[in-house]
Protein backbone atom coordinates (compact mmCIF):
# COMPACT_ATOMS: atom_id res chain seq x y z
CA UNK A 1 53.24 -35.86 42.56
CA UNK A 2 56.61 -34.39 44.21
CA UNK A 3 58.37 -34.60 40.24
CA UNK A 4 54.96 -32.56 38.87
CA UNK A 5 55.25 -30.16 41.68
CA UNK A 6 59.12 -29.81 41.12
CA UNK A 7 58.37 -29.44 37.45
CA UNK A 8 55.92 -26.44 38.10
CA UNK A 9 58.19 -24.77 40.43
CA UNK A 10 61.15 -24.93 37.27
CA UNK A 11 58.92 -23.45 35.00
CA UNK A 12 57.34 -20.34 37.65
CA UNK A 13 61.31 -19.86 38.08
CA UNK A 14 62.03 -19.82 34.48
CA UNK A 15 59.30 -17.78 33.50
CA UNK A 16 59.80 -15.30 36.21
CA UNK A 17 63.59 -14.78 35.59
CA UNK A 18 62.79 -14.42 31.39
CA UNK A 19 64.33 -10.65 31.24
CA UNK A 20 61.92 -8.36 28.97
CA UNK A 21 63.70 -5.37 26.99
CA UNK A 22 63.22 -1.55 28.08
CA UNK A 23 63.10 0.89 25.28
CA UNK A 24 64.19 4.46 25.91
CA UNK A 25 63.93 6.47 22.93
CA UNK A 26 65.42 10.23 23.69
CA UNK A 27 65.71 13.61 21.55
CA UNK A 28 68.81 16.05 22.33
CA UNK A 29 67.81 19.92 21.94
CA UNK A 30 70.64 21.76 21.93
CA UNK A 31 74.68 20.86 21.61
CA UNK A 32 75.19 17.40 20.99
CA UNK A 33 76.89 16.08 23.95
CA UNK A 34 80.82 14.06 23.06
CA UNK A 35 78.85 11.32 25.25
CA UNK A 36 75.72 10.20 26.34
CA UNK A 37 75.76 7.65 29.33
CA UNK A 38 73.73 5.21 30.87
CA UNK A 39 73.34 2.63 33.51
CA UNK A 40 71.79 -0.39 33.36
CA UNK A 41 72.05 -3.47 35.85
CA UNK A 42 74.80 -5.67 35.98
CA UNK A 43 73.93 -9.43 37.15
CA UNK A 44 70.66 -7.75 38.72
CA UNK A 45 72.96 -5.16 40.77
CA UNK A 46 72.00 -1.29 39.92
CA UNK A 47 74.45 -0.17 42.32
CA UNK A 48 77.50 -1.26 40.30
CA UNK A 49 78.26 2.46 38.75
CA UNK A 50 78.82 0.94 35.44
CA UNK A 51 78.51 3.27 32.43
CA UNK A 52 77.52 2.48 28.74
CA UNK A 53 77.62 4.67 25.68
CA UNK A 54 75.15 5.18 23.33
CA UNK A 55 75.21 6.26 20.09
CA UNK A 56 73.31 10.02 19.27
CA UNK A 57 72.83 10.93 15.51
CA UNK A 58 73.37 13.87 13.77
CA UNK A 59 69.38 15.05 14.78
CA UNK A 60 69.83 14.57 18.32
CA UNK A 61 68.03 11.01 18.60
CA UNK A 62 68.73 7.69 20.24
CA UNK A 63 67.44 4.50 21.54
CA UNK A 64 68.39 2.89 24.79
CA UNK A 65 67.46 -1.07 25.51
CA UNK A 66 67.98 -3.23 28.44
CA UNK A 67 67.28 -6.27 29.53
CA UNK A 68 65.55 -6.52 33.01
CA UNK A 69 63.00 -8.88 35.22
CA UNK A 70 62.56 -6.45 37.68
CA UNK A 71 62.12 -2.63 38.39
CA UNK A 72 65.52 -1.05 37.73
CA UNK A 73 66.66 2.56 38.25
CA UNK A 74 68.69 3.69 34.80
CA UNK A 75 70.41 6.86 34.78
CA UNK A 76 71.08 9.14 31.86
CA UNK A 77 74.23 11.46 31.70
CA UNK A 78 74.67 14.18 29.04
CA UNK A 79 79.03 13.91 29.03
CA UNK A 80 79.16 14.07 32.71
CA UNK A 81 75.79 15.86 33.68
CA UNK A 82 72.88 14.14 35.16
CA UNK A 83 69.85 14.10 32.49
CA UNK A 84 67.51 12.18 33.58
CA UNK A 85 66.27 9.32 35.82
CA UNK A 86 63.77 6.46 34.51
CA UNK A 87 62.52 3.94 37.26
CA UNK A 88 62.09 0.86 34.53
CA UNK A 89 59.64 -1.80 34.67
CA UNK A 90 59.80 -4.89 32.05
CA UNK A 91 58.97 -3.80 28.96
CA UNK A 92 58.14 -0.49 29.69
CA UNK A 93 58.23 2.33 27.16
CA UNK A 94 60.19 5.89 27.72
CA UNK A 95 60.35 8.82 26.14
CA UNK A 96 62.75 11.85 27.53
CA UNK A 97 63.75 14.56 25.65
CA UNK A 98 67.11 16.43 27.24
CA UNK A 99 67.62 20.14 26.44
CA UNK A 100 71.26 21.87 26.27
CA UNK A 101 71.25 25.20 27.24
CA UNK A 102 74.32 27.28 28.52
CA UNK A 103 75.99 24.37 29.68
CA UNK A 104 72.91 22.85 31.58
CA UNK A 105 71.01 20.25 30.90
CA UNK A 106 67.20 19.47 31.69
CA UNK A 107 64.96 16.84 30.88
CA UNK A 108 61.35 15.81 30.64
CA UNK A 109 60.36 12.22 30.64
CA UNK A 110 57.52 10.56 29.28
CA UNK A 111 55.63 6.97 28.82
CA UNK A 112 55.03 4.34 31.10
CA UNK A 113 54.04 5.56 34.67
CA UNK A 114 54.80 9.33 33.62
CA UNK A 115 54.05 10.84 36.76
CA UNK A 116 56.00 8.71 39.28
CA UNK A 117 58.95 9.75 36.75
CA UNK A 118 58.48 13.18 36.69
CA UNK A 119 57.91 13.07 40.97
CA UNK A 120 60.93 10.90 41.12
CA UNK A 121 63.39 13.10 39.47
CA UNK A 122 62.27 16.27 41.67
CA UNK A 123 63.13 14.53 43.93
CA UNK A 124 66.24 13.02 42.39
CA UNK A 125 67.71 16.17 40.39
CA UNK A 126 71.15 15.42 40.41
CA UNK A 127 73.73 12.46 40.51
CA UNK A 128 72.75 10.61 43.88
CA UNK A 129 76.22 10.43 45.12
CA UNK A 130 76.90 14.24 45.29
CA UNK A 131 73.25 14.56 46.61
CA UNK A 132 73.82 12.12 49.54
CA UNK A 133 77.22 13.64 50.20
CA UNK A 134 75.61 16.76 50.43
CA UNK A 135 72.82 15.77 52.47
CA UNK A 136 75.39 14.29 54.61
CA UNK A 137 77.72 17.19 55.08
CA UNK A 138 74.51 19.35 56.40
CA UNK A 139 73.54 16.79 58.57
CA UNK A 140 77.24 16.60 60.13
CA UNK A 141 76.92 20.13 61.31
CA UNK A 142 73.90 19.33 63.47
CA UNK A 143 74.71 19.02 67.36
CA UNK A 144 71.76 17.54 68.44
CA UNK A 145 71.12 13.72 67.82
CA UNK A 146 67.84 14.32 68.22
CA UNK A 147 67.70 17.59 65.98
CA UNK A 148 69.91 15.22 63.40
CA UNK A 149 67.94 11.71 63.82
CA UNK A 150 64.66 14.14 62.98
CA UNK A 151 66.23 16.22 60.04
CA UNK A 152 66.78 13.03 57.50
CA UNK A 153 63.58 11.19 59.09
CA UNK A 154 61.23 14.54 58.20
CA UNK A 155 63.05 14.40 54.67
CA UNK A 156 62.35 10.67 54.14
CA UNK A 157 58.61 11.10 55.34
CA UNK A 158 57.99 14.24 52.42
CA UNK A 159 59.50 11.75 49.85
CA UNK A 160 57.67 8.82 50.78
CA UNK A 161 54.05 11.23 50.44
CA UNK A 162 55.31 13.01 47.35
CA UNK A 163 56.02 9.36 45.75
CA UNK A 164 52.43 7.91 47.60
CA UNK A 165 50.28 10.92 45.81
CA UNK A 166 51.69 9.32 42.27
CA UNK A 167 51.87 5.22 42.73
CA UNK A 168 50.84 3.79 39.37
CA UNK A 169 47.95 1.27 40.12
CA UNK A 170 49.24 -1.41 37.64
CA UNK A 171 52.96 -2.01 39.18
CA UNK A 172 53.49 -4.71 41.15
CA UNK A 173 53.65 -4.43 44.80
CA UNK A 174 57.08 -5.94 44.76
CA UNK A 175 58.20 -3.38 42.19
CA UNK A 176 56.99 -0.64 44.50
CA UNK A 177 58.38 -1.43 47.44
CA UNK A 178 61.76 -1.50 46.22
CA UNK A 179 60.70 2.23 44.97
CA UNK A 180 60.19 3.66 48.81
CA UNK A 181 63.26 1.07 49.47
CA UNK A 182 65.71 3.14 47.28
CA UNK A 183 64.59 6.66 49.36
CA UNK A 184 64.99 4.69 52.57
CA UNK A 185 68.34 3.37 52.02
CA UNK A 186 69.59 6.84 49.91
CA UNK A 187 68.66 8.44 53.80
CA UNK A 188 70.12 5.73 55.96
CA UNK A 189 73.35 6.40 53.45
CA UNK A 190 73.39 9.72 54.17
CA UNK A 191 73.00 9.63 57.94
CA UNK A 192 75.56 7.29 57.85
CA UNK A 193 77.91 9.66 56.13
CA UNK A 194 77.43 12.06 58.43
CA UNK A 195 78.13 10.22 61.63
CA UNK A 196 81.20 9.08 59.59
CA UNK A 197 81.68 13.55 58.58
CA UNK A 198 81.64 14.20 62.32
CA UNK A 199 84.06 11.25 63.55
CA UNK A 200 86.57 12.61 60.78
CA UNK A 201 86.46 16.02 61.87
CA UNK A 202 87.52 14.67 65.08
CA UNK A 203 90.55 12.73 63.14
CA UNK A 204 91.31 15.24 60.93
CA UNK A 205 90.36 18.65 62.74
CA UNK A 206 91.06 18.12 66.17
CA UNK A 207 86.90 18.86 66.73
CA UNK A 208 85.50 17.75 69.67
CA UNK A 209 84.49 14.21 70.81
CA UNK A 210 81.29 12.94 68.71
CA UNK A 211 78.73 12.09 71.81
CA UNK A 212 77.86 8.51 72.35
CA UNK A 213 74.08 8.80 71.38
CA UNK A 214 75.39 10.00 67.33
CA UNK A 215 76.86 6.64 67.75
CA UNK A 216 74.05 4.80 69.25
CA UNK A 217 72.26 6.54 66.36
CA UNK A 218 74.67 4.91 64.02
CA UNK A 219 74.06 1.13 64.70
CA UNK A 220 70.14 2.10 64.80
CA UNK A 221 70.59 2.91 60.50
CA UNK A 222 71.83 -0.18 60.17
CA UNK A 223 69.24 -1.87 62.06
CA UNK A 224 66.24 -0.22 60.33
CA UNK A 225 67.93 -0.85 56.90
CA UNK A 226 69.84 -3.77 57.03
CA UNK A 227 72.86 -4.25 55.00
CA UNK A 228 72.33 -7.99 54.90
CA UNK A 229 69.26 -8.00 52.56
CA UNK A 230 69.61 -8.90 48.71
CA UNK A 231 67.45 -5.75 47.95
CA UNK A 232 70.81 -3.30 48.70
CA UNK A 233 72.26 -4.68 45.05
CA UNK A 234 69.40 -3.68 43.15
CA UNK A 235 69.53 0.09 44.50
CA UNK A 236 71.78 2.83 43.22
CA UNK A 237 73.44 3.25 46.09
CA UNK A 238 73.86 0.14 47.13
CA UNK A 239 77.29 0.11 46.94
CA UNK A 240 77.78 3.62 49.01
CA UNK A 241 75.59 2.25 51.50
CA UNK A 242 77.49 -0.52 52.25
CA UNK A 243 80.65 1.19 52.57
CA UNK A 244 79.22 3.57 55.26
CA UNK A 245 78.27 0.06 56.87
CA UNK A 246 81.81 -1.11 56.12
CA UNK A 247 83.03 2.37 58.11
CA UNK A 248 80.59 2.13 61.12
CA UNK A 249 81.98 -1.63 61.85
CA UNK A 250 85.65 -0.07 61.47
CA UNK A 251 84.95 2.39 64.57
CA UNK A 252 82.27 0.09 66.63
CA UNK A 253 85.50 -2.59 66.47
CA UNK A 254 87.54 -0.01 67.80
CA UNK A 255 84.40 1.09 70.68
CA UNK A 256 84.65 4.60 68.87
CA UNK A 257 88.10 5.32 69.95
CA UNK A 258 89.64 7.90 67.87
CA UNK A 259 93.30 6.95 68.78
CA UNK A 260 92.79 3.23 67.24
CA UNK A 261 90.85 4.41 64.18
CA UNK A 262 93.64 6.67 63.25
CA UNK A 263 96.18 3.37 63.42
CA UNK A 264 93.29 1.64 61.26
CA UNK A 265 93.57 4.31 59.16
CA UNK A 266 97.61 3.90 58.59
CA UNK A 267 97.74 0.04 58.00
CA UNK A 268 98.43 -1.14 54.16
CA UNK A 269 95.59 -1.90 51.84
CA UNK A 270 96.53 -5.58 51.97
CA UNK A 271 95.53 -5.55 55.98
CA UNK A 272 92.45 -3.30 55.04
CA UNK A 273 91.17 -5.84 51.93
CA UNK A 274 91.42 -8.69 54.44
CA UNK A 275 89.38 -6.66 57.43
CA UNK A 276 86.45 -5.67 54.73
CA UNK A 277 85.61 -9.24 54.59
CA UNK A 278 84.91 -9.53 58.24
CA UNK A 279 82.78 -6.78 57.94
CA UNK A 280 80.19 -6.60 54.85
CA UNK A 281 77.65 -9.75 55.06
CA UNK A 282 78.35 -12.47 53.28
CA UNK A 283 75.75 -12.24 50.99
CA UNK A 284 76.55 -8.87 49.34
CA UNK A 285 80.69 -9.39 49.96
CA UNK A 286 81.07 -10.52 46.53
CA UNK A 287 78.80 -7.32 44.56
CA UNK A 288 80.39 -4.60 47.23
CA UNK A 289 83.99 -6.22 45.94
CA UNK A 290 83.54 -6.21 42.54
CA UNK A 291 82.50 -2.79 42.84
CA UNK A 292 85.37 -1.60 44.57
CA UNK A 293 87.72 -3.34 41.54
CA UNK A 294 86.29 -1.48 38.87
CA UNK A 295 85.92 1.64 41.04
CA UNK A 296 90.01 1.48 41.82
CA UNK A 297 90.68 1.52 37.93
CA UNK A 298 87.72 4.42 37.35
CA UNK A 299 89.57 6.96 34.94
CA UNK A 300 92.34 4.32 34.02
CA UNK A 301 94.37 4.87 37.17
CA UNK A 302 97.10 2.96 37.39
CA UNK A 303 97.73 1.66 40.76
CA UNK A 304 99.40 -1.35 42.50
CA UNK A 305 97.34 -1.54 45.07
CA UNK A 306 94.07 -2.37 42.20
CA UNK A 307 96.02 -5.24 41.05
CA UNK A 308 96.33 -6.85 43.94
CA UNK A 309 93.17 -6.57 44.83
CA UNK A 310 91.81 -7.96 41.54
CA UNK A 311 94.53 -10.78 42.00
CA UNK A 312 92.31 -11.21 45.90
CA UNK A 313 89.05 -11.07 44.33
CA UNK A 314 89.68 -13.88 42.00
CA UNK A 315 91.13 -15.97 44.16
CA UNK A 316 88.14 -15.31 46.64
CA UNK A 317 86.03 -15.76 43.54
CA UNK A 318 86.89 -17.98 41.59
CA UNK A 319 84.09 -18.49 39.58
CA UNK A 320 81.86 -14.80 39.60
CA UNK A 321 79.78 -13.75 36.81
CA UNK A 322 81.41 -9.81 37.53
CA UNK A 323 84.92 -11.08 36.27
CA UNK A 324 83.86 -11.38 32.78
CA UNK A 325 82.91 -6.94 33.60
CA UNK A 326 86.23 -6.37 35.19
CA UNK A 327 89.00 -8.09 33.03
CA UNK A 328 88.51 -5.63 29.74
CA UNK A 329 89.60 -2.82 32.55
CA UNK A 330 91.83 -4.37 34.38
CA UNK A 331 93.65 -5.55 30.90
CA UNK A 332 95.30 -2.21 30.66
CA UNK A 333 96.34 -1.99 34.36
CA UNK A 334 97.90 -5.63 34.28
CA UNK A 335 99.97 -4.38 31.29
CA UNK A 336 100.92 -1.64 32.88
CA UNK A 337 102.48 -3.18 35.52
CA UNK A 338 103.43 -5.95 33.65
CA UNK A 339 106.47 -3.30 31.93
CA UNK A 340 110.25 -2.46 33.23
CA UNK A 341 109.46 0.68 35.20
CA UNK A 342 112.74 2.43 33.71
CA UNK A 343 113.51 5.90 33.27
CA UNK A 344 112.77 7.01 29.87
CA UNK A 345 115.83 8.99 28.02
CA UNK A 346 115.93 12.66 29.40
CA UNK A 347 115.09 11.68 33.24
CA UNK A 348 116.67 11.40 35.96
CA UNK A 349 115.79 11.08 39.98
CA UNK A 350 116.64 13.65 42.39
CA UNK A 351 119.88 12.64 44.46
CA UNK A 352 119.13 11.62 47.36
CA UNK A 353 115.70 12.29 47.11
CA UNK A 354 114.88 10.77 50.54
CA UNK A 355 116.34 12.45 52.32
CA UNK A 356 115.14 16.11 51.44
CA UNK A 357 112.68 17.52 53.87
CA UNK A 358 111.75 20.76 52.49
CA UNK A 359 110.61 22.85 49.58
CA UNK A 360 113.73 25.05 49.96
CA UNK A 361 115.80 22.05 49.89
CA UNK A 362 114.59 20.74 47.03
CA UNK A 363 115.39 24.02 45.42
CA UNK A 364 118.58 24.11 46.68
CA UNK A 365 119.57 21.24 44.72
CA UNK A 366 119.66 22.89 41.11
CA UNK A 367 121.67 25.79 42.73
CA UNK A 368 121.47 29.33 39.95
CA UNK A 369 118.24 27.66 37.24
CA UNK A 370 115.43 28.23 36.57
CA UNK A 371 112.70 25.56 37.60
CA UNK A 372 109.27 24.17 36.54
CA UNK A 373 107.76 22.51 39.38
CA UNK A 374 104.67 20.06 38.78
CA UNK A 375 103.23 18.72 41.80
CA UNK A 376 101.13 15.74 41.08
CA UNK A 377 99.65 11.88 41.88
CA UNK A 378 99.93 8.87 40.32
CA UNK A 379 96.24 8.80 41.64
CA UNK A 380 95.26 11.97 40.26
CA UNK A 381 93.21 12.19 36.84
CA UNK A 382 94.16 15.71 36.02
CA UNK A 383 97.29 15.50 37.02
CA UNK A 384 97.56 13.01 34.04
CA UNK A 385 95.31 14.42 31.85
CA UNK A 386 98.02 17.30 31.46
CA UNK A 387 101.08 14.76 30.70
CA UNK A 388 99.40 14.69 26.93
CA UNK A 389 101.20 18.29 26.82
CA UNK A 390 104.43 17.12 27.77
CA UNK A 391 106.54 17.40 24.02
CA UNK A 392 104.92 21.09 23.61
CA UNK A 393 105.89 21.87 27.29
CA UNK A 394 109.73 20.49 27.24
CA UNK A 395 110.00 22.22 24.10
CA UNK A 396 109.08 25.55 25.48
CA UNK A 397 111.35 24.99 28.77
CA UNK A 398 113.82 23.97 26.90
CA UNK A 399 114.02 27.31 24.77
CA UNK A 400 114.05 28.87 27.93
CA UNK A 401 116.54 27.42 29.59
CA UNK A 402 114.16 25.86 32.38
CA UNK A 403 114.37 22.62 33.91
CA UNK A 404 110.99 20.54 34.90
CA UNK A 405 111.20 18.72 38.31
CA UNK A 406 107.94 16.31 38.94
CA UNK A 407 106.75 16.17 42.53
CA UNK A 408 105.17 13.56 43.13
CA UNK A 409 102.63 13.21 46.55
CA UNK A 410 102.46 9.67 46.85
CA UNK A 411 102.70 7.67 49.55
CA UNK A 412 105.04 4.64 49.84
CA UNK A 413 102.87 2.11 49.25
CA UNK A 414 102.74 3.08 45.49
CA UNK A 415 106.51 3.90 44.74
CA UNK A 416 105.59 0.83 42.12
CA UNK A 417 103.39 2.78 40.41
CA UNK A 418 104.84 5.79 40.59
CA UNK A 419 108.61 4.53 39.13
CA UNK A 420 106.15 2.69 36.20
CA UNK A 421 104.17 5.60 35.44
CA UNK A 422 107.06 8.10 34.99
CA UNK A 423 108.17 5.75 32.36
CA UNK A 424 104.63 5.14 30.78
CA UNK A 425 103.82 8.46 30.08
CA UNK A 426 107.67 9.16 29.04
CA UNK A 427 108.20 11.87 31.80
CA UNK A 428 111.63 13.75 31.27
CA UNK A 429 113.63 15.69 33.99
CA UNK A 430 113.88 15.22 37.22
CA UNK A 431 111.72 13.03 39.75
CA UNK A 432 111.17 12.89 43.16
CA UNK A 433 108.39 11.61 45.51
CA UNK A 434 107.83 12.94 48.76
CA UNK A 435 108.55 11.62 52.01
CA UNK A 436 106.24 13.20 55.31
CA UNK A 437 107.89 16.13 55.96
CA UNK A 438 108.56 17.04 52.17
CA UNK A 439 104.99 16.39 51.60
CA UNK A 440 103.96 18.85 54.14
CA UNK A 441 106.57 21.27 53.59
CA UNK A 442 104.95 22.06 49.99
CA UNK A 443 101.28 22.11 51.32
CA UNK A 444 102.06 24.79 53.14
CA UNK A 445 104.03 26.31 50.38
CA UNK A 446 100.38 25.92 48.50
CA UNK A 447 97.89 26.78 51.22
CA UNK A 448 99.73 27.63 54.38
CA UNK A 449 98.21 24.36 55.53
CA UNK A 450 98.06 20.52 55.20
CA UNK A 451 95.81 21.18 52.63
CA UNK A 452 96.59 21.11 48.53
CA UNK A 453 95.01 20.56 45.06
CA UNK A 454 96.94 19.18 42.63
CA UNK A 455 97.97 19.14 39.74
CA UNK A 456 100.08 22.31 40.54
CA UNK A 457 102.80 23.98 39.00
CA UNK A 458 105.65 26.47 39.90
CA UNK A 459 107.80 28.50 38.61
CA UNK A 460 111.30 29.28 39.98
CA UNK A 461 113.53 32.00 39.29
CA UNK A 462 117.18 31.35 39.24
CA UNK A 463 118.07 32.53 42.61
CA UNK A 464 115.93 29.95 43.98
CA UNK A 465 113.25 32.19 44.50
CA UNK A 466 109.15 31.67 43.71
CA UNK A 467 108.71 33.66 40.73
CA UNK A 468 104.84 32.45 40.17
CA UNK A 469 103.25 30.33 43.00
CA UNK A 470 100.34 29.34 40.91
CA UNK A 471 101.87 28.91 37.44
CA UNK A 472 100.05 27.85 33.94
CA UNK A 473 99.62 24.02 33.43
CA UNK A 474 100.91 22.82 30.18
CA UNK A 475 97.49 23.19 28.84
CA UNK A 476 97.52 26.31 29.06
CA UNK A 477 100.67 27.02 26.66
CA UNK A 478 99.95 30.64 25.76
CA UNK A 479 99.69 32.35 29.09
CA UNK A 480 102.54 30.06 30.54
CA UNK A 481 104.80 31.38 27.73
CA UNK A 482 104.09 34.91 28.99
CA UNK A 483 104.46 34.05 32.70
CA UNK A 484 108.16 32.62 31.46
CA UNK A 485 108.67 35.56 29.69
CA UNK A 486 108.71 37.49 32.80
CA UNK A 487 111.23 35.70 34.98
């Protein structure tokens, strides 16, 4: 009897785990977008931010398919804009149709449980991470923990009716609770996010103290949506959720104290990889980790600190089904690193670049030329995105007598990575990476505070002097060659 019993319960388990295709099929109206993107779960996680490509043809159509057991949340991106979210049940049919006009993008979706879609993306009408952000930022400038506890519960409440007034009879109750889970948890996110704006105000604006109930307030998320539960993998924002949890157990260890979360703040990644263990829950450790690996290489960025915490994640996990995700983007970031690091021809590093403290120091250094300054980050996708310019740029300086000097903003911790990528992209002149007081000398030459956006570029006349504060990238050839003609 127990074997026929044990039989049954292989087959239910079988059965119930057989993954059943979704079918999207979509019409563009408008420009044809260089890409369209979409998610789709990865080992049953929708939270992992993982982005496929599909293919649109010359009439604007295409065909999405994935493979799911279980209600799923797919989002569509037109290049880089949101266009559309489908909440996907096993073997559902879709229909959108996106339309391009001016540079925005809308989108009407149709097919199997057409109103909760439609609902779902008025309430939804934008990527979820900028909305939560957002809703977090507003909710930071509320004083009142009551006034702030009651502004994200009266928002939660609307969604839940507005979702209620449209629940398709046939989906499974299962299906549908994960539905009002995914607006529960995209509020506790966002009240978590706040708590977290106002303590960094504190830390990074001198603000005032953030009163003990906000923090009281704080553990109470996390006890109405708990982090623990296997559900937080199959929302979008699972993995945001978790690391407000992940920040909330950084201050509570610390009882709140500003003082010890700034020296939290200023330990190495190594120290920080090994605290994030004691902190998320076992069970979704593994998902919120994997995450964060293919997050650190997002826009191939090349940094040391990524590989080691691939190397960590392997180790920890030996055997995860996410490697076999990760390894095709960590491939080029292991190569990377796996090269000399040596100065290409043409470069050179700043003497005694250490030891210079100021902008006007710097300067001081090529005493009667004229300069090119570019300010950037290994870290920084712009920055890098301009470095494909570099052979029309030298050649322009070079006619003009000017000599490029890269500034780099990076901490310590990545001087690796910042020696390798100088000699990855091939970056000639001179180099120099800033220590603390360099690094705040030239925010304030950009903003007259800590504050800066990089890339940025410079031009300096040959008395030393700033000719053009906010000089044309090398993108911009044409009106850079007319700013140079001026010096």
């Amino acid at each position: 009897m127990k074997s026929r019993l044990l039989l049954l319960l292989l087959f239910v388990t079988a059965f119930t785990a057989i993954a059943k295709p979704v079918i999207i099929k979509g019409k563009i109206i408008g420009k044809l977008p260089e890409k369209l993107l979409y998610t789709a779960q990865v080992n049953g996680a929708s939270g992992f931010d993982l982005y496929y490509t599909t293919k649109v043809d010359a009439a604007g159509t295409f065909e999405i398919t994935a493979d799911i057991n279980e209600v799923s949340f797919i989002d569509i991106h037109y290049n880089y804009l949101t266009a559309g979210h489908i909440i996907a049940v096993p073997s559902g049919q879709y229909g959108i149709i996106i339309t391009e006009k001016d540079g925005k993008v809308a989108s009407q979706i149709t097919g199997t449980d057409a109103g909760l879609q439609k609902q779902y993306n008025i309430l939804v009408p934008d990527y979820r991470v900028s909305l939560v952000h957002e809703l977090g930022g507003e909710g930071s400038k509320i004083e009142s923990p009551d006034d702030f506890k009651a502004f994200f519960d009266s928002k939660l409440q609307a969604d839940i009716k507005a979702l209620n007034a449209v629940s398709p009879k046939n989906m499974p109750i299962d299906d549908w609770l994960t539905v009002i889970h995914e607006r529960e948890y995209f509020y506790a996110t966002a009240m978590s996010l706040g708590i977290y704006f106002k303590h960094s105000n504190v830390k990074y604006n001198a603000g005032l103290p953030v009163p003990a109930a906000f923090n009281a307030l704080w553990k109470d998320v996390y006890l109405k949506a708990a982090p623990d539960k296997a559900l937080v993998q199959k929302l979008p924002l699972g993995y945001w959720f978790l690391m407000g949890y992940e920040f909330f157990k950084q201050n509570e260890a610390v009882g709140f104290d500003i003082k010890k979360i700034i020296e939290n703040n200023d330990q190495n990644t190594e120290q920080k990889r090994k605290k994030r263990l004691l902190y998320i829950p076992a069970q979704n450790a593994e998902y919120y980790l994997a995450v964060i690996q293919h997050n650190n290489v997002f826009e191939g960025q090349m940094e040391k600190y990524a590989l080691d915490g691939y190397i960590d994640f392997k180790k920890t996990y030996p055997a995860s089904s996410y490697t076999k995700y990760l390894e095709p983007e960590m491939a080029p970031l292991i190569a990377f690193f796996a090269q000399s690091g040596n100065l290409p021809q043409g470069a050179a590093y700043v003497d005694n670049y250490v030891n210079i403290n100021s902008l006007e120091e710097l300067i001081k250094k090529f005493p009667g030329k004229k300069l090119y300054i570019d300010v950037w980050a290994t870290w920084c996708g712009p920055c890098r995105d301009e470095f494909k310019y570099k052979d029309a740029l030298y050649k322009l300086l070079a006619a003009n007598n000017i000599t490029v000097v890269y500034i780099s903003i990076d901490q310590d911790t990545r001087d690796e990575g910042w020696r390798k990528m100088i000699s990855y992209y091939g970056l000639q002149g001179y180099h120099i990476r800033t220590n603390k007081a360099l690094a705040s000398s030239v925010s304030h030459h950009f903003s007259g505070t800590e504050s800066i956006s990089i890339p940025w570029y410079i031009l300096i006349g040959s008395k030393g002097e700033i000719a053009v504060k906010y000089a044309a990238p090398p993108s911009e050839m044409g009106k850079l060659e007319k700013e140079i003609s001026k010096l």
